[in-house]
C-alpha atoms as a PDB file:
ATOM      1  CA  UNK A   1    -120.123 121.605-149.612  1.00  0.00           C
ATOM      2  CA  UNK A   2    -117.939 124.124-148.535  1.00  0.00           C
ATOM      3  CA  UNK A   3    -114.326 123.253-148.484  1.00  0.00           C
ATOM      4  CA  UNK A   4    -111.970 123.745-145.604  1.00  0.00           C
ATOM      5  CA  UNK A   5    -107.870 124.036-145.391  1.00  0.00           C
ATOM      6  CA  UNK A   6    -105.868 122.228-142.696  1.00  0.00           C
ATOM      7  CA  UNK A   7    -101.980 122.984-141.896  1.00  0.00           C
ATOM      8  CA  UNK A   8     -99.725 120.420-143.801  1.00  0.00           C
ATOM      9  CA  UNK A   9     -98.432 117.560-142.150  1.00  0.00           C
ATOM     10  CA  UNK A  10     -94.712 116.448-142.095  1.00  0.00           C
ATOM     11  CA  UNK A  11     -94.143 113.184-143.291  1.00  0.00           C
ATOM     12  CA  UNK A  12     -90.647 113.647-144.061  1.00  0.00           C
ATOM     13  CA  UNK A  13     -91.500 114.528-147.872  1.00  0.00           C
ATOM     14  CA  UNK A  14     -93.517 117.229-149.350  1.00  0.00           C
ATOM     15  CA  UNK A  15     -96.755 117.796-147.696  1.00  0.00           C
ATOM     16  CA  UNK A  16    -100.081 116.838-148.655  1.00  0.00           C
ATOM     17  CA  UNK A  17    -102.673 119.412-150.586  1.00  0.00           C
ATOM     18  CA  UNK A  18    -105.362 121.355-148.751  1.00  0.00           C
ATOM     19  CA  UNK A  19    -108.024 119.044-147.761  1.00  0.00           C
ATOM     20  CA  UNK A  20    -111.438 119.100-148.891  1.00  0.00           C
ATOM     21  CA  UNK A  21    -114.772 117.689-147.346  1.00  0.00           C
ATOM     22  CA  UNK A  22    -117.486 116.237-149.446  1.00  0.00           C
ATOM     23  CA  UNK A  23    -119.967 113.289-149.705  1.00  0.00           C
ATOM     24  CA  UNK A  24    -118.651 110.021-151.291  1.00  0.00           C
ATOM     25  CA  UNK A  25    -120.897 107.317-152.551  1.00  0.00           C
ATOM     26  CA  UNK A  26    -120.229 104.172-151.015  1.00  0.00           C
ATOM     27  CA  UNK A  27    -119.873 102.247-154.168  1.00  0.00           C
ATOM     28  CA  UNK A  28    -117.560 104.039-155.562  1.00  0.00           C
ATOM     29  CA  UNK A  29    -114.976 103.816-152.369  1.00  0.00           C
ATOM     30  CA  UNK A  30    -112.234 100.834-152.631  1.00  0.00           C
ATOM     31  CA  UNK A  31    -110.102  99.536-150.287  1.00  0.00           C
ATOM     32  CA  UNK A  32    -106.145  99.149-151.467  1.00  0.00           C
ATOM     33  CA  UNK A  33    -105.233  94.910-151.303  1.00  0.00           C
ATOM     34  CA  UNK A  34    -102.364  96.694-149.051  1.00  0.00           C
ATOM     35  CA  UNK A  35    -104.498  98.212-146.518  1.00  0.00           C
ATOM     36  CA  UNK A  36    -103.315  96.428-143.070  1.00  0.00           C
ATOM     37  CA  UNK A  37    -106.256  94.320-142.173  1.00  0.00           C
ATOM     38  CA  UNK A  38    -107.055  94.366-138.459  1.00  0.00           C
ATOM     39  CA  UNK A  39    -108.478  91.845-135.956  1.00  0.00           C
ATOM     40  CA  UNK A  40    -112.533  92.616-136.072  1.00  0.00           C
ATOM     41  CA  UNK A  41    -114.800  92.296-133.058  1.00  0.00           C
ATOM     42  CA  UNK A  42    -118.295  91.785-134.301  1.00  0.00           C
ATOM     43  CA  UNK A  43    -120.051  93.116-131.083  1.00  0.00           C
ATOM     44  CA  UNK A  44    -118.270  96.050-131.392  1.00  0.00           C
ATOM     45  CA  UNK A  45    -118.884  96.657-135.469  1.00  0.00           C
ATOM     46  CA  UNK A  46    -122.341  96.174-134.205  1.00  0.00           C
ATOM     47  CA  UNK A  47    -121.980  98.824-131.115  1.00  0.00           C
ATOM     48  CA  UNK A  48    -120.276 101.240-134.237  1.00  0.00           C
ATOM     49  CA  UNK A  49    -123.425 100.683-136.647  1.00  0.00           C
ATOM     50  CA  UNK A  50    -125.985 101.592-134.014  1.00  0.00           C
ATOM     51  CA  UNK A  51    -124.290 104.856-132.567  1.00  0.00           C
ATOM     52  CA  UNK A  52    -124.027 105.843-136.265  1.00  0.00           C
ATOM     53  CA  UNK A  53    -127.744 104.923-136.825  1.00  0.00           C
ATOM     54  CA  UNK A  54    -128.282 107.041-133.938  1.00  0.00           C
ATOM     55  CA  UNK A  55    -126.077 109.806-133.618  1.00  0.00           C
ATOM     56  CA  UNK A  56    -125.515 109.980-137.065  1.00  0.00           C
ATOM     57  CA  UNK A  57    -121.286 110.438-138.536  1.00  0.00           C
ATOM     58  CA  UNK A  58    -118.907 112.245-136.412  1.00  0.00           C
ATOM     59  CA  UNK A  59    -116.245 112.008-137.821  1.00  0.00           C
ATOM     60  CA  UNK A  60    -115.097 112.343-141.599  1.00  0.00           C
ATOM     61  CA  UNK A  61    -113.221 109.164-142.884  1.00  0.00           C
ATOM     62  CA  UNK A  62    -110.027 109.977-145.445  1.00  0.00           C
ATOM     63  CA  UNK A  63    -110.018 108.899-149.139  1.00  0.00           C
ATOM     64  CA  UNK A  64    -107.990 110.164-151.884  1.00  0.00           C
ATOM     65  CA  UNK A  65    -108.678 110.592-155.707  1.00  0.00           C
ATOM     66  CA  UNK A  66    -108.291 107.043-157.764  1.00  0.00           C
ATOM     67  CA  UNK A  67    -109.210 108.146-161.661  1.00  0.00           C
ATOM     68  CA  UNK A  68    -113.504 108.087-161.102  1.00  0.00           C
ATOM     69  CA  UNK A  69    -113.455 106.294-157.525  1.00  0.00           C
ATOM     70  CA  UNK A  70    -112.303 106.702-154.189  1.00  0.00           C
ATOM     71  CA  UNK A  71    -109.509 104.349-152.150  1.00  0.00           C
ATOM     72  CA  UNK A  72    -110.013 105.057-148.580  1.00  0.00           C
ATOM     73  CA  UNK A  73    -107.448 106.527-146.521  1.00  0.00           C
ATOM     74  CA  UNK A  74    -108.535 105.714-143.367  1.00  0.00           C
ATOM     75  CA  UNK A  75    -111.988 104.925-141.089  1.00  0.00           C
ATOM     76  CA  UNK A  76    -112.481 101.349-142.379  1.00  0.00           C
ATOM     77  CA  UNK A  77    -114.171 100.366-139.713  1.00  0.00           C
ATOM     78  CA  UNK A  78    -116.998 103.419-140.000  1.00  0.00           C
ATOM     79  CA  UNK A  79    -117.347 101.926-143.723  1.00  0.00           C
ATOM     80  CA  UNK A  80    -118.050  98.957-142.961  1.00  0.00           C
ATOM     81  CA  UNK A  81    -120.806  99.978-140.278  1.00  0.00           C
ATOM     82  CA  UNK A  82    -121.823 102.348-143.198  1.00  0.00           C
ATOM     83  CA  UNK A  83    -122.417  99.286-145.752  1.00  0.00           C
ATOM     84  CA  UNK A  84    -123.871  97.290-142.667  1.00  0.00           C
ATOM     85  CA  UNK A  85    -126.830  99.644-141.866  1.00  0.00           C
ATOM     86  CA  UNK A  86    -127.325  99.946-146.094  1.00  0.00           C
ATOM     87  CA  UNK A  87    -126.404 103.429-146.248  1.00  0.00           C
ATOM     88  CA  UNK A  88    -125.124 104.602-149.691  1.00  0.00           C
ATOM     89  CA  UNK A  89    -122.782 107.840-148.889  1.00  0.00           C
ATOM     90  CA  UNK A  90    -120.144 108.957-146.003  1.00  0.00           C
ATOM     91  CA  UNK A  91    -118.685 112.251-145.059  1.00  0.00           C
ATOM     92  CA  UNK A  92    -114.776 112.120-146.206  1.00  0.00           C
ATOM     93  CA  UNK A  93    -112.212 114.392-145.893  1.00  0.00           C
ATOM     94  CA  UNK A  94    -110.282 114.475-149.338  1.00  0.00           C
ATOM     95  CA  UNK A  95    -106.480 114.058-149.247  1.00  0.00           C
ATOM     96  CA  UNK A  96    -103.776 114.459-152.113  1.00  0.00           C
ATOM     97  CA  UNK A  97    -100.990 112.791-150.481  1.00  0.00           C
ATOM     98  CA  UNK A  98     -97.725 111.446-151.702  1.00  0.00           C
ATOM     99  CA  UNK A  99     -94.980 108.571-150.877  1.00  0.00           C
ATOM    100  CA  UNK A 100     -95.971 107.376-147.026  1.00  0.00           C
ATOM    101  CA  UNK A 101     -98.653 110.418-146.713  1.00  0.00           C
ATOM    102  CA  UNK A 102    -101.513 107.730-146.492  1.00  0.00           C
ATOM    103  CA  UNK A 103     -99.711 105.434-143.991  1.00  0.00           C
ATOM    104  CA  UNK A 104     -99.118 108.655-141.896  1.00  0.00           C
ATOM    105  CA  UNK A 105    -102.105 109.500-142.208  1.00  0.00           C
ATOM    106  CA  UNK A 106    -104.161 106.627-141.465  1.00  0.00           C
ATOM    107  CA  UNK A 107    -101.661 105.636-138.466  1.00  0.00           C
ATOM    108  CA  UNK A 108    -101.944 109.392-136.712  1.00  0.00           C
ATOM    109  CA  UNK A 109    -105.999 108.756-136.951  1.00  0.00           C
ATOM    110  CA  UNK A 110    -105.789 105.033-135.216  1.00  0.00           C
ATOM    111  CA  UNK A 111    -103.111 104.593-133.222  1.00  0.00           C
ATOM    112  CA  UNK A 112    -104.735 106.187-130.067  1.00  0.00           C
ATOM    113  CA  UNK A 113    -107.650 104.077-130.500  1.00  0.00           C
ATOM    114  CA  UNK A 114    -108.284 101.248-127.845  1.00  0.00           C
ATOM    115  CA  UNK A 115    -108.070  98.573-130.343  1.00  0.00           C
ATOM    116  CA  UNK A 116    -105.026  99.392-132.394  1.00  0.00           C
ATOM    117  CA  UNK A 117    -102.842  96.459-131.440  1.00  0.00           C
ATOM    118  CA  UNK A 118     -98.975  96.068-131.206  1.00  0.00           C
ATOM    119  CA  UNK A 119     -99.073  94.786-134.306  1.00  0.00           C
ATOM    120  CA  UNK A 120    -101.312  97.023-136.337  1.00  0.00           C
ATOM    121  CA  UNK A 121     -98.567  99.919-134.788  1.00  0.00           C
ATOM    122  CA  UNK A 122     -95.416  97.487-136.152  1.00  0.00           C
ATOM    123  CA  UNK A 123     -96.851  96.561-139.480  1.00  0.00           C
ATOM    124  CA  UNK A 124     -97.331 100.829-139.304  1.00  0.00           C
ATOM    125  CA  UNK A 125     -93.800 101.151-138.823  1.00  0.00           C
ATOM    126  CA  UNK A 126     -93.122  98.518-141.009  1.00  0.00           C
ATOM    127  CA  UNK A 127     -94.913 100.095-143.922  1.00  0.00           C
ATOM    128  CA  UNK A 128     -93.420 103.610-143.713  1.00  0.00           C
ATOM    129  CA  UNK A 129     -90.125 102.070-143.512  1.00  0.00           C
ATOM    130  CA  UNK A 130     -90.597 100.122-147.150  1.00  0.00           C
ATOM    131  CA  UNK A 131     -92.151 104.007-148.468  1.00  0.00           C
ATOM    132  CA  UNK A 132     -88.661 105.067-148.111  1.00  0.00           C
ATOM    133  CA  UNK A 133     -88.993 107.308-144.911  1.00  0.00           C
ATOM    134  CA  UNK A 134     -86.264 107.060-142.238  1.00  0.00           C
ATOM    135  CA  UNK A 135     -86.542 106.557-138.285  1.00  0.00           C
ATOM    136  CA  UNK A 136     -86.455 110.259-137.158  1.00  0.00           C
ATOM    137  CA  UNK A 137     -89.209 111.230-139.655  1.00  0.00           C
ATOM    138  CA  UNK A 138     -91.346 108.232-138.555  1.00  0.00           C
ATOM    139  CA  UNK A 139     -90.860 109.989-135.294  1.00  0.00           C
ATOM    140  CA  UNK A 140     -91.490 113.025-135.633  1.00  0.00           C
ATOM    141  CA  UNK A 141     -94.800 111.699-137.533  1.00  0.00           C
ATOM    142  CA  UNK A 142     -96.236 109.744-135.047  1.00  0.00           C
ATOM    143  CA  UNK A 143     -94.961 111.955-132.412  1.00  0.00           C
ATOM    144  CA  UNK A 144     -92.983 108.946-130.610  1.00  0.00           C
ATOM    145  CA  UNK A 145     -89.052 108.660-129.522  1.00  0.00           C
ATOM    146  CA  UNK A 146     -87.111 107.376-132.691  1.00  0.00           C
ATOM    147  CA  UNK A 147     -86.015 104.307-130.130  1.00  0.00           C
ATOM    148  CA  UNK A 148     -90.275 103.402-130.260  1.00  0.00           C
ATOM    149  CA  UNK A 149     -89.549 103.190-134.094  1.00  0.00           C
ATOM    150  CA  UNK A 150     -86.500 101.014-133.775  1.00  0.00           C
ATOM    151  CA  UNK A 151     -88.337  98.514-131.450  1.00  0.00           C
ATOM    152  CA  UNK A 152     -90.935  98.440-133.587  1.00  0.00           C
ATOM    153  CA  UNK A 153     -89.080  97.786-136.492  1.00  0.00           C
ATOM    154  CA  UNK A 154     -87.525  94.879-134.714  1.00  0.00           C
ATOM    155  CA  UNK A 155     -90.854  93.431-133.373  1.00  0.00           C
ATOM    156  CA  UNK A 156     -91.904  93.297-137.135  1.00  0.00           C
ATOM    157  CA  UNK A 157     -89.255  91.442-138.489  1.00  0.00           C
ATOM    158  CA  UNK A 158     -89.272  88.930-136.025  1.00  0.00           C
ATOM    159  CA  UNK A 159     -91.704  85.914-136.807  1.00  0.00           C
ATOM    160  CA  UNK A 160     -91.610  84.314-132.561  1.00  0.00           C
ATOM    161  CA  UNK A 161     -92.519  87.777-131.688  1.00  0.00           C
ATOM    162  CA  UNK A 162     -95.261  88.244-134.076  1.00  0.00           C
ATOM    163  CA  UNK A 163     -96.867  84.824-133.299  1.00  0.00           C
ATOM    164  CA  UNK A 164     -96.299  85.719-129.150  1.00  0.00           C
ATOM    165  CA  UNK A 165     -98.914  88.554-130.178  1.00  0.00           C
ATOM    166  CA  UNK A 166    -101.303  86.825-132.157  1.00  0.00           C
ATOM    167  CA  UNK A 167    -101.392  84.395-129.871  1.00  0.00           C
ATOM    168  CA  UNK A 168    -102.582  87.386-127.155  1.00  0.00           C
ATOM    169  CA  UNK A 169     -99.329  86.583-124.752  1.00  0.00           C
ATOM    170  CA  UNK A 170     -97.418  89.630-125.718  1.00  0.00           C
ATOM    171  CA  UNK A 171     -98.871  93.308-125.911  1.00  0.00           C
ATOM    172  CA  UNK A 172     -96.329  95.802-125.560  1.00  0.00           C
ATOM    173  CA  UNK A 173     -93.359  96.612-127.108  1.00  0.00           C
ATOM    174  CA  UNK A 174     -91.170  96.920-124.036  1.00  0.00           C
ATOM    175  CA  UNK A 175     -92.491  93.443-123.172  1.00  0.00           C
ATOM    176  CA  UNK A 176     -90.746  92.050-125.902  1.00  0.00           C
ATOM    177  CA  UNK A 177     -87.635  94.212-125.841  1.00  0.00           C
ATOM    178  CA  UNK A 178     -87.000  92.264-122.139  1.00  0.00           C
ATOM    179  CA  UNK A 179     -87.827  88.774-123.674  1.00  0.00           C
ATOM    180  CA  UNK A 180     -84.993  89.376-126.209  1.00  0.00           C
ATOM    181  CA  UNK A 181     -82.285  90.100-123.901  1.00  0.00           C
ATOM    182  CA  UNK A 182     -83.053  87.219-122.170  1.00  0.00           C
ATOM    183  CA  UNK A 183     -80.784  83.903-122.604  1.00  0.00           C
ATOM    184  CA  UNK A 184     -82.047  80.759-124.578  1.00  0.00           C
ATOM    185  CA  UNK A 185     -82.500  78.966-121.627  1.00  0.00           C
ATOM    186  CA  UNK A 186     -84.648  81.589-119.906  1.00  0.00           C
ATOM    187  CA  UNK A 187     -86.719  82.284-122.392  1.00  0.00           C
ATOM    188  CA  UNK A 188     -87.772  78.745-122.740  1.00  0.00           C
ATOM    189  CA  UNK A 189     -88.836  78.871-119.019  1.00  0.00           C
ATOM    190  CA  UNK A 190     -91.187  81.995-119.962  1.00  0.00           C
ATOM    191  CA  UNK A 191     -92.795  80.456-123.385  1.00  0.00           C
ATOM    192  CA  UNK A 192     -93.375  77.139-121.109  1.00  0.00           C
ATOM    193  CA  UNK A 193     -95.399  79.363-118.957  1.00  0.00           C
ATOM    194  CA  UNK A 194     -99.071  80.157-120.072  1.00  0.00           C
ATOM    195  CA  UNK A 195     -98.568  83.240-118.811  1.00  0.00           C
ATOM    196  CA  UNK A 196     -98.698  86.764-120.395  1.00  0.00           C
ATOM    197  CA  UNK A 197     -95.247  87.730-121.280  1.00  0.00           C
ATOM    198  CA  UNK A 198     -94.608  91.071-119.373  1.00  0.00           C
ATOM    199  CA  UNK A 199     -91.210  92.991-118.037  1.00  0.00           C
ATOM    200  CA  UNK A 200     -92.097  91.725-114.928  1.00  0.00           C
ATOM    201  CA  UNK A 201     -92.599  87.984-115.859  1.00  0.00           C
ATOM    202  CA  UNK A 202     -88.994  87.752-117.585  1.00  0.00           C
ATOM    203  CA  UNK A 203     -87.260  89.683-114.872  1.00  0.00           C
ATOM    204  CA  UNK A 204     -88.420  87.068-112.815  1.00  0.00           C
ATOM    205  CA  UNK A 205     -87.367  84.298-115.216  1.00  0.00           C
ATOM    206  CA  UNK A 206     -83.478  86.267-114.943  1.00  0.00           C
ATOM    207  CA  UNK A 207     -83.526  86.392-111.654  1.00  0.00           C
ATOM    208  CA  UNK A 208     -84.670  82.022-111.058  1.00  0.00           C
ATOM    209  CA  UNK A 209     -81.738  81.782-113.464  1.00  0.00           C
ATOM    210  CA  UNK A 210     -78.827  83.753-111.316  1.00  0.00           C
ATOM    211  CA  UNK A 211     -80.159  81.799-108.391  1.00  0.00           C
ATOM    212  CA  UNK A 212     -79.341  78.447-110.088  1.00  0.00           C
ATOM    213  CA  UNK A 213     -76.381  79.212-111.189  1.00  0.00           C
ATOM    214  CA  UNK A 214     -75.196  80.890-107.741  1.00  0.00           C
ATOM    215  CA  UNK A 215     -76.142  77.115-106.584  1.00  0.00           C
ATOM    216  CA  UNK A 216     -74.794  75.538-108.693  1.00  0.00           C
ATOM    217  CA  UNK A 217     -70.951  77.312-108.728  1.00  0.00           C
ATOM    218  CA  UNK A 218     -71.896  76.721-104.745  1.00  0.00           C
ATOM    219  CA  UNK A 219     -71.707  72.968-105.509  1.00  0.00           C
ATOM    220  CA  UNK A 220     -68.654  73.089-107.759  1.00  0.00           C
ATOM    221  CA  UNK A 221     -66.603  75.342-105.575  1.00  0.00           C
ATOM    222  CA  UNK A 222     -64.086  73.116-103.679  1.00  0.00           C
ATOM    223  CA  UNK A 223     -64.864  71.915-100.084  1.00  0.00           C
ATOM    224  CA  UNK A 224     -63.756  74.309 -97.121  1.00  0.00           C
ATOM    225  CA  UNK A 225     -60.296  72.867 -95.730  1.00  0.00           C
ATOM    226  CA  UNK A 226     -60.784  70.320 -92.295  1.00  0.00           C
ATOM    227  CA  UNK A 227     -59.152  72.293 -89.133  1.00  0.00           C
ATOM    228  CA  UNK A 228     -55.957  70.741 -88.381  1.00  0.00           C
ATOM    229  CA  UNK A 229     -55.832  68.864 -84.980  1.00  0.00           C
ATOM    230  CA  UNK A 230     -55.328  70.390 -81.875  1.00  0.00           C
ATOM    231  CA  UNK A 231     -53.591  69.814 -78.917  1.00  0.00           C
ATOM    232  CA  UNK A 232     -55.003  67.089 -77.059  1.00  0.00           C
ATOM    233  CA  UNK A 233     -57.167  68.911 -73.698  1.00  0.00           C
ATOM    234  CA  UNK A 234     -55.914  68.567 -70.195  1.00  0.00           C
ATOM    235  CA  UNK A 235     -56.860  65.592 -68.588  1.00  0.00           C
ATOM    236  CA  UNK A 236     -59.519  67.850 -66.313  1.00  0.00           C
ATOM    237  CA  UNK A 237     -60.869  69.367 -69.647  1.00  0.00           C
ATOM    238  CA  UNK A 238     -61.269  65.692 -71.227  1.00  0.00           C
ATOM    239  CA  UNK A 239     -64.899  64.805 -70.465  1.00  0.00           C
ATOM    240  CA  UNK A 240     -66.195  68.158 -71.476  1.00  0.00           C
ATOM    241  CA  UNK A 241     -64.252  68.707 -74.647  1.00  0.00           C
ATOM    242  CA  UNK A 242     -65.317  64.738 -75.795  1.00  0.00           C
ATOM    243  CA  UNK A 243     -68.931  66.263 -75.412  1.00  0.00           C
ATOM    244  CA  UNK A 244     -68.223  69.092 -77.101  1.00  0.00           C
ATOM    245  CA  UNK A 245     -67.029  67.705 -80.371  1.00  0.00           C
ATOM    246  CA  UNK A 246     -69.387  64.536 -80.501  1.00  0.00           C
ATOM    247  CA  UNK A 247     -72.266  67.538 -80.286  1.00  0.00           C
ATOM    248  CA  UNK A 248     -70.505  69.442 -82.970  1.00  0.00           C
ATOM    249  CA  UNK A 249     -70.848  66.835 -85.336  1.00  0.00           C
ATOM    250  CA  UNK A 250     -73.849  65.320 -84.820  1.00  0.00           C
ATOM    251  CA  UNK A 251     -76.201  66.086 -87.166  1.00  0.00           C
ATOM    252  CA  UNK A 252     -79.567  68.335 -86.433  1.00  0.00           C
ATOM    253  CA  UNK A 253     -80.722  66.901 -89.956  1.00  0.00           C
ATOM    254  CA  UNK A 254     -81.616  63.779 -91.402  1.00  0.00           C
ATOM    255  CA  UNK A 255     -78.290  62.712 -92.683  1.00  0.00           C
ATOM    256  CA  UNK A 256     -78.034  58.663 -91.442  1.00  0.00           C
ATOM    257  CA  UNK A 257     -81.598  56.687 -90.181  1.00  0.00           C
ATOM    258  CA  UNK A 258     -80.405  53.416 -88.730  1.00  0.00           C
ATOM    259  CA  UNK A 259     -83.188  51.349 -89.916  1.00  0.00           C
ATOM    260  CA  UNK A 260     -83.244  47.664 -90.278  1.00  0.00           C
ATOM    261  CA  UNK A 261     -85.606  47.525 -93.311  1.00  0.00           C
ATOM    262  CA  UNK A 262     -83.434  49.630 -95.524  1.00  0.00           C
ATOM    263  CA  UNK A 263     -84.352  48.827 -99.209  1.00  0.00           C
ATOM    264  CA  UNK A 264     -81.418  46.975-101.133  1.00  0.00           C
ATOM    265  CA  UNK A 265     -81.378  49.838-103.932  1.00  0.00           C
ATOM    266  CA  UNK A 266     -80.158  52.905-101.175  1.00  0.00           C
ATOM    267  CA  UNK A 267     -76.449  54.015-100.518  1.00  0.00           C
ATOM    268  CA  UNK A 268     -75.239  55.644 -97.193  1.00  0.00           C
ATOM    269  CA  UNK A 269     -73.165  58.708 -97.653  1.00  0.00           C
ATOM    270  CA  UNK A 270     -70.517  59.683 -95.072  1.00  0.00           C
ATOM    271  CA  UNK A 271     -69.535  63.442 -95.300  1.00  0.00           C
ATOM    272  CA  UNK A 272     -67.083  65.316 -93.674  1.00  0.00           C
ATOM    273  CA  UNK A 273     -67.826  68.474 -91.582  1.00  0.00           C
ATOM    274  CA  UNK A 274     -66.988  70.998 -94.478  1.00  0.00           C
ATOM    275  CA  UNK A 275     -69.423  69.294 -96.965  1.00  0.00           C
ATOM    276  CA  UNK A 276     -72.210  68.543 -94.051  1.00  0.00           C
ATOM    277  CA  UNK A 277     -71.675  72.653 -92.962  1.00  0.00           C
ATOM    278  CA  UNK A 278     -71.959  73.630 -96.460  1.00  0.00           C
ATOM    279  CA  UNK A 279     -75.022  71.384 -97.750  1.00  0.00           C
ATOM    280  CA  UNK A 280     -76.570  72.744 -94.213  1.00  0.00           C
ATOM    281  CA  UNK A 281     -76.393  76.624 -95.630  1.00  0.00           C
ATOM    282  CA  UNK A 282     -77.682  76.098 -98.528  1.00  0.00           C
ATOM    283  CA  UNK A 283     -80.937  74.226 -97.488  1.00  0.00           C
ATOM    284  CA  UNK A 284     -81.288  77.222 -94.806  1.00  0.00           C
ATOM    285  CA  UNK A 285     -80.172  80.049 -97.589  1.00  0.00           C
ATOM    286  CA  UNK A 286     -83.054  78.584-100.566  1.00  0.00           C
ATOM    287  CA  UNK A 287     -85.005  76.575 -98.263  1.00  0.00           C
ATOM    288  CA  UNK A 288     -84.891  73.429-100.428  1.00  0.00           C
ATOM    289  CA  UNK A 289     -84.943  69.738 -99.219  1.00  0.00           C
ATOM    290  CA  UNK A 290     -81.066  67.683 -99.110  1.00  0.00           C
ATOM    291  CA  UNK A 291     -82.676  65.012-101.871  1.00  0.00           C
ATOM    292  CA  UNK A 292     -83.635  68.272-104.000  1.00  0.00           C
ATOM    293  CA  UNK A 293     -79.878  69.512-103.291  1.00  0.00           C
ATOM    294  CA  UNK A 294     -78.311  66.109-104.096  1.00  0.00           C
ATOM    295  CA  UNK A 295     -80.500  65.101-107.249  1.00  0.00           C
ATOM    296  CA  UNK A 296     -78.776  68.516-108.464  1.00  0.00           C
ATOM    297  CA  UNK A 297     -75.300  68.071-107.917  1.00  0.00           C
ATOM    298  CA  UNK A 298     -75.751  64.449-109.598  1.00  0.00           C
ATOM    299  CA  UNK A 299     -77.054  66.877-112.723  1.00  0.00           C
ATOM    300  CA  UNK A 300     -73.946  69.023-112.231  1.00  0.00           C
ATOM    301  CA  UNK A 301     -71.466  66.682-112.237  1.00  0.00           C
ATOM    302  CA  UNK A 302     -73.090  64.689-115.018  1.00  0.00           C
ATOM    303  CA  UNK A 303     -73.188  67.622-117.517  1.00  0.00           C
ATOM    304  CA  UNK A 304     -69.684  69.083-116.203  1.00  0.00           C
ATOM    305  CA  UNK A 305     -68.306  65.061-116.810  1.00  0.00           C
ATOM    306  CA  UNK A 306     -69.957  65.472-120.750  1.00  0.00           C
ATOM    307  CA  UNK A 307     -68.600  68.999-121.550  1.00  0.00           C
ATOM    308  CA  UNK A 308     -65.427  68.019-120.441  1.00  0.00           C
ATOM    309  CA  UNK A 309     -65.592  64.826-123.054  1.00  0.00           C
ATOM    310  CA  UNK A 310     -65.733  61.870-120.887  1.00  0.00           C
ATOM    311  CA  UNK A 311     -68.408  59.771-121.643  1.00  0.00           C
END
């Protein structure tokens, strides 16, 4: 078959030879125990097999030279539809390369597809990092920012991440870079979720956070200081001004239910006009209940009473 010459690719190191096409016998093609092995979907190996059946190859796969054989470069998945329908030979282009040429290589002809993952692109990264090629030439090779590369790298290392993405709860890279700025706290709140992890999901999870603790400093910030006493009100002015103040303090919420049947196991609080004012703005501010407000100042005081080592 007539042979054909392609431009040489930058990997960072020398570039690979002029590429040849030819016909390579199926049993003489191996697969490198280092070749990253991806997450199948039967149905669509199956969908693969019949449009080659059909339509016949489109496109070469890569191989280079191994002594007599073959190891395949890339289109693993067009082999295996190959050996499913029984045929004996594909089309291959034939490649020479050296150091992370064949990573390069078979990354550039995947990564675009639909069903190259996050972490077929980090175990990528991953791969050309060990072949001894830096950032900016992993770059420049997959045509991505060199900050892509260092998130990637990152992802890779990182055992939570990689099990978020097995698991199908984390699928972009940017996802993860927002998890990991998050506190220890907040991220528990997302995992304890079932759902997806997404910019948008922990930005939500930092912002529930600020909001507590804005409540929470609310609750431990000293009570507002009681107006001193006025003048006592002309005698014509004393009616009205007694009806002012008993209406200024009586409460528009529940605060005190006179009721006979009170269980033994309940307290009656008396607050002054400062704390009543203040636990009144911040059931209107978060719209939360007084029991909800009180349960958490309880919690507050509690864990401030423990850090500070009384037990």
């Amino acid at each position: 078959m007539t042979s054909t010459t392609a431009l040489p690719l930058d990997f960072g190191t020398p570039g690979a030879d002029p590429q040849q096409l030819r016909s390579i016998p199926l049993d003489a093609l191996r697969i490198d125990s280092d070749f990253p092995v991806r997450k199948n979907d039967p149905d669509a190996l199956d969908a693969l097999a019949k449009s080659l059946e059909i339509v016949g190859q489109l496109q070469p796969i890569g191989v280079r030279a191994a002594g007599k054989n073959w190891t395949l470069v890339y289109g693993e998945r067009r082999v295996r539809a190959a050996r499913l329908l029984g045929k004996c030979t594909l089309l291959a282009r034939i490649y020479s390369p050296i150091g992370a040429a064949p990573v390069v290589l078979r990354a550039t002809e995947n990564m675009h597809r639909q069903e190259y993952s996050l972490e077929d692109a980090a175990d990528t990264v991953l791969r050309l990092i060990e072949a001894g090629m830096a950032a900016p030439s992993i770059a420049k090779a997959l045509a991505r920012r060199e900050a892509w590369v260092n998130s990637m790298l990152s992802f890779s290392r990182n055992p939570l991440a990689r099990e978020l993405a097995s698991l199908g709860r984390l699928q972009s890279v940017s996802a993860w870079e927002s998890f990991a700025t998050l506190d220890q706290a907040e991220q528990r709140v997302v995992l304890d979720s079932s759902d997806a992890i997404t910019v948008a999901r922990c930005d939500e999870a930092r912002q529930a956070s600020r909001q507590k603790e804005a409540r929470r400093q609310r609750l431990l910030a000293p009570a507002a200081p009681e107006t001193p006493p006025s003048a006592p009100p002309a005698e014509g002015d004393a009616e009205q001004t007694c009806a002012q103040a008993c209406a200024s303090v009586e409460p528009d919420i529940g605060w005190r239910k006179e009721n006979p049947a009170t269980p033994d196991d309940s307290i009656t609080v008396t607050l002054r006009h400062g704390q009543k004012q203040a636990l009144q703005r911040i059931m209107a501010e978060d719209n939360r209940e007084l029991g909800e407000i009180l349960q958490e100042a309880v919690d507050v005081y509690l864990t401030h009473r423990q850090g500070a080592g009384h037990e």
